[in-house]
C-alpha atoms as a PDB file:
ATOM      1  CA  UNK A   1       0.000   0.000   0.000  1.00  0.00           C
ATOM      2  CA  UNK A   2       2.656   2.700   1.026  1.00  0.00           C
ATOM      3  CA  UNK A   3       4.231   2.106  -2.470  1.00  0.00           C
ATOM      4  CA  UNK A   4       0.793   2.649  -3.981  1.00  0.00           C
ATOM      5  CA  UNK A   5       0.656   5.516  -2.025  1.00  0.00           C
ATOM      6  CA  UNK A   6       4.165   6.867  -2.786  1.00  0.00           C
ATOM      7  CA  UNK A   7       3.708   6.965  -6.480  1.00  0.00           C
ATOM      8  CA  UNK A   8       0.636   8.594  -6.648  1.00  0.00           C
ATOM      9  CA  UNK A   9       2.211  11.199  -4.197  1.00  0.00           C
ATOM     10  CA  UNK A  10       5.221  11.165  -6.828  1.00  0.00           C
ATOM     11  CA  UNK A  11       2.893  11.960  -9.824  1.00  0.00           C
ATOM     12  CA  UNK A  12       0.404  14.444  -8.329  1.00  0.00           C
ATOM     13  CA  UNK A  13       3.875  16.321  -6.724  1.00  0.00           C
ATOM     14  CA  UNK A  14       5.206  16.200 -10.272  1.00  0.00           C
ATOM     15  CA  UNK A  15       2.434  17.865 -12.597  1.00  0.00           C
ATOM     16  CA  UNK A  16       2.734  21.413 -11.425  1.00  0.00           C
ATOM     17  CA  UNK A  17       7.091  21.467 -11.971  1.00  0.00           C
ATOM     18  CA  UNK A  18       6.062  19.816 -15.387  1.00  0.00           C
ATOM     19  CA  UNK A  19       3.233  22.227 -16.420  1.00  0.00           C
ATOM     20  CA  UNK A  20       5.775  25.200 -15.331  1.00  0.00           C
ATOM     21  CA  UNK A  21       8.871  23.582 -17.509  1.00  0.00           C
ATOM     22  CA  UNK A  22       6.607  24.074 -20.308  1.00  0.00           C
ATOM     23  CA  UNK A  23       5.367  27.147 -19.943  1.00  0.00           C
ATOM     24  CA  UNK A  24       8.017  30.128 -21.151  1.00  0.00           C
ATOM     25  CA  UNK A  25       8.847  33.210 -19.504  1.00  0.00           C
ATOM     26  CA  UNK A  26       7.345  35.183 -22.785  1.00  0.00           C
ATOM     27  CA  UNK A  27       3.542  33.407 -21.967  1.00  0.00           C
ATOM     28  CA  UNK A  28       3.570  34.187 -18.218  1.00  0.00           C
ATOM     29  CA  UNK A  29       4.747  38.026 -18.792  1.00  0.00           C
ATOM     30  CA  UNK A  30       2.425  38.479 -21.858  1.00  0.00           C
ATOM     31  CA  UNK A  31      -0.928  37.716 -19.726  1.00  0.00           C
ATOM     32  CA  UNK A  32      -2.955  40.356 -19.090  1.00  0.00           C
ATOM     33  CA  UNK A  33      -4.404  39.049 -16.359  1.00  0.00           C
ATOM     34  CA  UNK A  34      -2.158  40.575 -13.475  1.00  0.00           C
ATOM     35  CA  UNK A  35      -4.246  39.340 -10.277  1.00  0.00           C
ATOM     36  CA  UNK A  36      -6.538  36.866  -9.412  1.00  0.00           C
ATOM     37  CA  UNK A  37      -9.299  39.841  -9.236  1.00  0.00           C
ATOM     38  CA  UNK A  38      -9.033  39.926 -12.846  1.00  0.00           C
ATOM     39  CA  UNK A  39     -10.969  36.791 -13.100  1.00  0.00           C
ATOM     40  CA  UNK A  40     -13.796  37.700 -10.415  1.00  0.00           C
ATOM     41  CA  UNK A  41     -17.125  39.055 -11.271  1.00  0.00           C
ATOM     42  CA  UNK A  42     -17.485  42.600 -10.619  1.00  0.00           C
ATOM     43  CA  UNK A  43     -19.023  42.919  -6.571  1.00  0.00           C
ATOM     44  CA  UNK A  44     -22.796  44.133  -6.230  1.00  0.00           C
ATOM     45  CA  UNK A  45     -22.625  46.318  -3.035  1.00  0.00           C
ATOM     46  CA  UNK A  46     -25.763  46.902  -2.110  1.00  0.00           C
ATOM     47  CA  UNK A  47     -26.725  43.117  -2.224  1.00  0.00           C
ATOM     48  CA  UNK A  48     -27.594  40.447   0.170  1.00  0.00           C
ATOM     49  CA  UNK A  49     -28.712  36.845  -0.109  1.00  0.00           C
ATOM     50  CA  UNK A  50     -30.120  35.021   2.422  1.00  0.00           C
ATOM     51  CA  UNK A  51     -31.549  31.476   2.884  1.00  0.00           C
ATOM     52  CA  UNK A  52     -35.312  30.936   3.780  1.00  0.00           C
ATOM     53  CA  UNK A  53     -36.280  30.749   7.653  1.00  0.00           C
ATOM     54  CA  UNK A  54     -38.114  27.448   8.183  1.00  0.00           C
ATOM     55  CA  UNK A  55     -40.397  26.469  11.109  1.00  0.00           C
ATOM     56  CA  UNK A  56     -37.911  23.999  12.070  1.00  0.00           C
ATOM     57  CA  UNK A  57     -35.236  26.895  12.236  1.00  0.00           C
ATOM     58  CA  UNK A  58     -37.587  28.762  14.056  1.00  0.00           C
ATOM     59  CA  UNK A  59     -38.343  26.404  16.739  1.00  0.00           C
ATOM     60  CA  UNK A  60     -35.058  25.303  17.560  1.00  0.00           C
ATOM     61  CA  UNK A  61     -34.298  28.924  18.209  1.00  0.00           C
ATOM     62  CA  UNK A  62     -37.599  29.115  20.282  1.00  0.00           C
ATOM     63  CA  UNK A  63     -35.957  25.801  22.358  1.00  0.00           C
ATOM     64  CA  UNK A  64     -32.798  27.552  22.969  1.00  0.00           C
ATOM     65  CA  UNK A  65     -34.494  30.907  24.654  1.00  0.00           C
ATOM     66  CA  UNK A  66     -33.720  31.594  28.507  1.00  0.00           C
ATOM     67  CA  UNK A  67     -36.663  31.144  30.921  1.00  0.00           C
ATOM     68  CA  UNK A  68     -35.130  33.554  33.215  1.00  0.00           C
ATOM     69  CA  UNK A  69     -35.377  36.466  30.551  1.00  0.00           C
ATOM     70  CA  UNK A  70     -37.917  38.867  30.528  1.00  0.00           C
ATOM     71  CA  UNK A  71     -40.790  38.790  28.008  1.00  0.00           C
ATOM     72  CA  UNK A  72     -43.875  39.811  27.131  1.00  0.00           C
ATOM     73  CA  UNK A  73     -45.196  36.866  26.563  1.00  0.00           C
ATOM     74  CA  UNK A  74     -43.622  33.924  28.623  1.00  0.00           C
ATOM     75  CA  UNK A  75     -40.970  31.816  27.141  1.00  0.00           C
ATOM     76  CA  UNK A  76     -42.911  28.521  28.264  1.00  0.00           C
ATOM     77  CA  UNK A  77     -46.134  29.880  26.352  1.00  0.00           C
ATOM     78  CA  UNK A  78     -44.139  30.349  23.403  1.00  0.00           C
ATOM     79  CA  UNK A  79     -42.164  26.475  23.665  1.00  0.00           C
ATOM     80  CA  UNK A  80     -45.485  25.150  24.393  1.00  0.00           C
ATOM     81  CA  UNK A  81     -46.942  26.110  21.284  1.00  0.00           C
ATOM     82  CA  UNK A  82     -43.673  26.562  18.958  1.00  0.00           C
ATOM     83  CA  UNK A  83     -45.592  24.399  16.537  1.00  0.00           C
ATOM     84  CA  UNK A  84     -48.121  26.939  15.770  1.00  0.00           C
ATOM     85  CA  UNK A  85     -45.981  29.604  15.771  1.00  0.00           C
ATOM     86  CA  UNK A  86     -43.045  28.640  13.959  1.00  0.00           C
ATOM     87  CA  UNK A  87     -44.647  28.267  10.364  1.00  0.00           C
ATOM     88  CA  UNK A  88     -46.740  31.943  10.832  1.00  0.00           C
ATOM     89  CA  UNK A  89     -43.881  33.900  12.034  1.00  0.00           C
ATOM     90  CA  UNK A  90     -41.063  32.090   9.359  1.00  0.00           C
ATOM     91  CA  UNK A  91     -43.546  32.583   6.497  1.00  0.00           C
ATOM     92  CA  UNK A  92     -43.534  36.333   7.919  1.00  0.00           C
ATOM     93  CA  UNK A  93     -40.361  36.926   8.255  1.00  0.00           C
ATOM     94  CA  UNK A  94     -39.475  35.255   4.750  1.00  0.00           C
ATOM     95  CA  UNK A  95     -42.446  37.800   2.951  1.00  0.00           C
ATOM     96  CA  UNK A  96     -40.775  41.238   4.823  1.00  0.00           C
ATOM     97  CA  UNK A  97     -37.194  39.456   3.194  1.00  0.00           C
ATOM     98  CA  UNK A  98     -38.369  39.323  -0.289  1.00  0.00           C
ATOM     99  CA  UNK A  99     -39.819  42.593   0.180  1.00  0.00           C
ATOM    100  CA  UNK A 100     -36.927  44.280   1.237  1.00  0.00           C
ATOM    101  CA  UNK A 101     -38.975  45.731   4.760  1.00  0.00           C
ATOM    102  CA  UNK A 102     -38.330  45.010   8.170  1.00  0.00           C
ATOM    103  CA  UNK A 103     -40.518  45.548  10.992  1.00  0.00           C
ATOM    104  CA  UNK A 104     -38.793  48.437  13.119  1.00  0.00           C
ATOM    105  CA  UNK A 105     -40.702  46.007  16.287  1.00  0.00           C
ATOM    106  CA  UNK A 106     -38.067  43.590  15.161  1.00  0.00           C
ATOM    107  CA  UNK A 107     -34.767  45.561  14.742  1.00  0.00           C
END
């Protein structure tokens, strides 16, 4: 096996000091690409992407909140019936995402 190994080791070592003994000084100069950036797509500032909430996101966050916090509503109210209000609130949440508003309640 470690011969196996060794060879393929060899071989995959060897292809980039082969691919750069056949390259010549006058291709590498002559790119006109000088940076990696060159081959990036140009950057969209002012966007975001973000992945769906699901209920199931939702209600594991819902498991992880502290009892001992204060609320409005009380945190075991809101475990007890996470199931209900996991899929209302996500598909909520998802909606003010597509349409670019967020609740100021919520910030």
């Amino acid at each position: 096996r470690r011969v196996i190994s060794n060879k393929f080791n060899e071989y995959y070592n060897s292809i980039a000091s082969k691919l750069n003994d056949t390259l010549t000084d006058s291709l590498i100069t002559e790119s006109k690409f000088s940076s990696f950036e060159d081959f990036l797509a140009p950057s969209v500032s002012n966007s975001i992407y973000l992945e769906e909430c699901t209920p199931s996101e939702l209600m594991e966050s819902i498991s992880d909140l502290d009892s001992n916090k204060a609320s409005n509503i009380p945190i075991r109210v809101v475990r007890k019936y996470a199931h209900v209000i996991a899929p209302i609130v996500s598909q909520y949440f998802n909606l003010r995402m597509k349409n670019g508003t967020f609740p100021d309640v919520l910030k």
